[in-house]
Protein backbone atom coordinates (compact mmCIF):
# COMPACT_ATOMS: atom_id res chain seq x y z
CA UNK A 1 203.75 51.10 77.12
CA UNK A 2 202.68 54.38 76.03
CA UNK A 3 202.90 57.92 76.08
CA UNK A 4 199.67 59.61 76.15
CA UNK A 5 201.57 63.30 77.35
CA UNK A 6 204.54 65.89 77.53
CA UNK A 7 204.21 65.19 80.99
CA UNK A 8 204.71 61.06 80.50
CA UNK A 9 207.28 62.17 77.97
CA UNK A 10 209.42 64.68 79.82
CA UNK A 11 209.28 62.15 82.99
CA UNK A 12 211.10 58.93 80.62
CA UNK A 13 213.08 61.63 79.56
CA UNK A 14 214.50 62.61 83.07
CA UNK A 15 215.17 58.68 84.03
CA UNK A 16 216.67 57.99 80.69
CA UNK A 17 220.16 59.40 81.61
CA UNK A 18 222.48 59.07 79.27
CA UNK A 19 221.44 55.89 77.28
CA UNK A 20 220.78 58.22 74.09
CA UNK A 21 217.70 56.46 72.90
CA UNK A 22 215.42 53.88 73.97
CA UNK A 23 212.59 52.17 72.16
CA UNK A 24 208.54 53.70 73.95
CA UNK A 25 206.83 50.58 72.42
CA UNK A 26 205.51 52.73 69.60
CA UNK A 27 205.89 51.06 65.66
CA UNK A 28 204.25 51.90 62.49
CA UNK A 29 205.53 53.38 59.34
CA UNK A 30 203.76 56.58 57.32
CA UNK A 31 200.62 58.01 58.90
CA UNK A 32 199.87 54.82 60.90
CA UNK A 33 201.23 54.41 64.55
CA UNK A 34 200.21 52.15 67.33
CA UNK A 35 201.14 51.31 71.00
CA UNK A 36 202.16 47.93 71.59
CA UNK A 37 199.54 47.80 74.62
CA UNK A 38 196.66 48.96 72.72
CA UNK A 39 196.27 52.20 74.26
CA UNK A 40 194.83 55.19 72.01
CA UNK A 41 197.67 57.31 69.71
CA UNK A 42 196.51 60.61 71.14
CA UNK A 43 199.91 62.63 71.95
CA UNK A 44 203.54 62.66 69.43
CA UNK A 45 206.62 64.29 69.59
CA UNK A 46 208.62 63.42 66.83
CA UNK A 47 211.01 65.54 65.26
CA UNK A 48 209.84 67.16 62.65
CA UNK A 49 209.70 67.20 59.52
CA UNK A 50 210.69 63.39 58.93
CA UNK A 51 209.87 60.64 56.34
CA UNK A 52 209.13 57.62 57.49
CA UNK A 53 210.79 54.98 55.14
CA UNK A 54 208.35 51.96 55.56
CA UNK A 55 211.52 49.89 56.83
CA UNK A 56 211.63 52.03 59.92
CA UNK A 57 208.91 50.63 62.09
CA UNK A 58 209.66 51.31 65.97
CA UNK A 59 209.36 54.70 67.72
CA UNK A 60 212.32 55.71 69.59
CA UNK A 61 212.56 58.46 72.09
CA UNK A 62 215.80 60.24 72.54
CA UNK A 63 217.39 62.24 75.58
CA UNK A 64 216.23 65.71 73.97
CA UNK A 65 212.58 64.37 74.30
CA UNK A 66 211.80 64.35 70.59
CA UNK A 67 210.93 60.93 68.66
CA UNK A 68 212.17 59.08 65.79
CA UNK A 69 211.22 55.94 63.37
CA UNK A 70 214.33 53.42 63.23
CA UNK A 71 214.73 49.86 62.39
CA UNK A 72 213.80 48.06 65.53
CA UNK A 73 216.92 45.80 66.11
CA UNK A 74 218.47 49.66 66.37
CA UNK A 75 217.20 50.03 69.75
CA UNK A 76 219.16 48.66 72.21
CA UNK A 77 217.54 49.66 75.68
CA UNK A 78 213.69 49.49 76.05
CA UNK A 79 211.13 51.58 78.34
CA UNK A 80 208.27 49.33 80.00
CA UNK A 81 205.42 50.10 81.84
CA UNK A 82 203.93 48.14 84.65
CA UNK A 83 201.16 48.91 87.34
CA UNK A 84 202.34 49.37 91.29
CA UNK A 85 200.68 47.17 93.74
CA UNK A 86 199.84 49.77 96.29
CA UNK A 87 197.31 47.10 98.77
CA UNK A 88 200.87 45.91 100.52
């Protein structure tokens, strides 16, 4: 999983409903963030300003679109990604 755009971002967002907050497959902790899949860290929205405690290693996306570092067993819904097979 990843979110490489406000476009990726606002489209979770509009599925999301009312779960509050779901875990993107994002973790790090200061400057340092990764995707889970390996893909580039080339687009954020977290909320700014924030401090990032080191214990607070996932990246959680809420319903307002707008990111946040918590501990991970705070998530409780996750957002996957997984490629259509359009040949059937």
């Amino acid at each position: 999983m990843a979110i490489n755009s406000e476009q990726e971002n606002d489209f979770i967002v509009k599925f999301m409903g009312t779960y509050g907050n779901v875990w993107i497959g994002g973790h790090g902790s200061g400057n340092v963030y990764e995707w889970d899949g390996g893909d580039p860290w080339d687009f954020s929205a977290f909320r700014q300003p924030f401090d990032t405690p080191s214990y607070h290693q996932c990246v959680q996306l809420f319903n307002d679109g707008k990111w946040a570092m918590h501990n991970c067993p705070n998530a409780p819904y996750a957002v996957c990604e997984a490629e259509l097979d359009t040949q059937q």
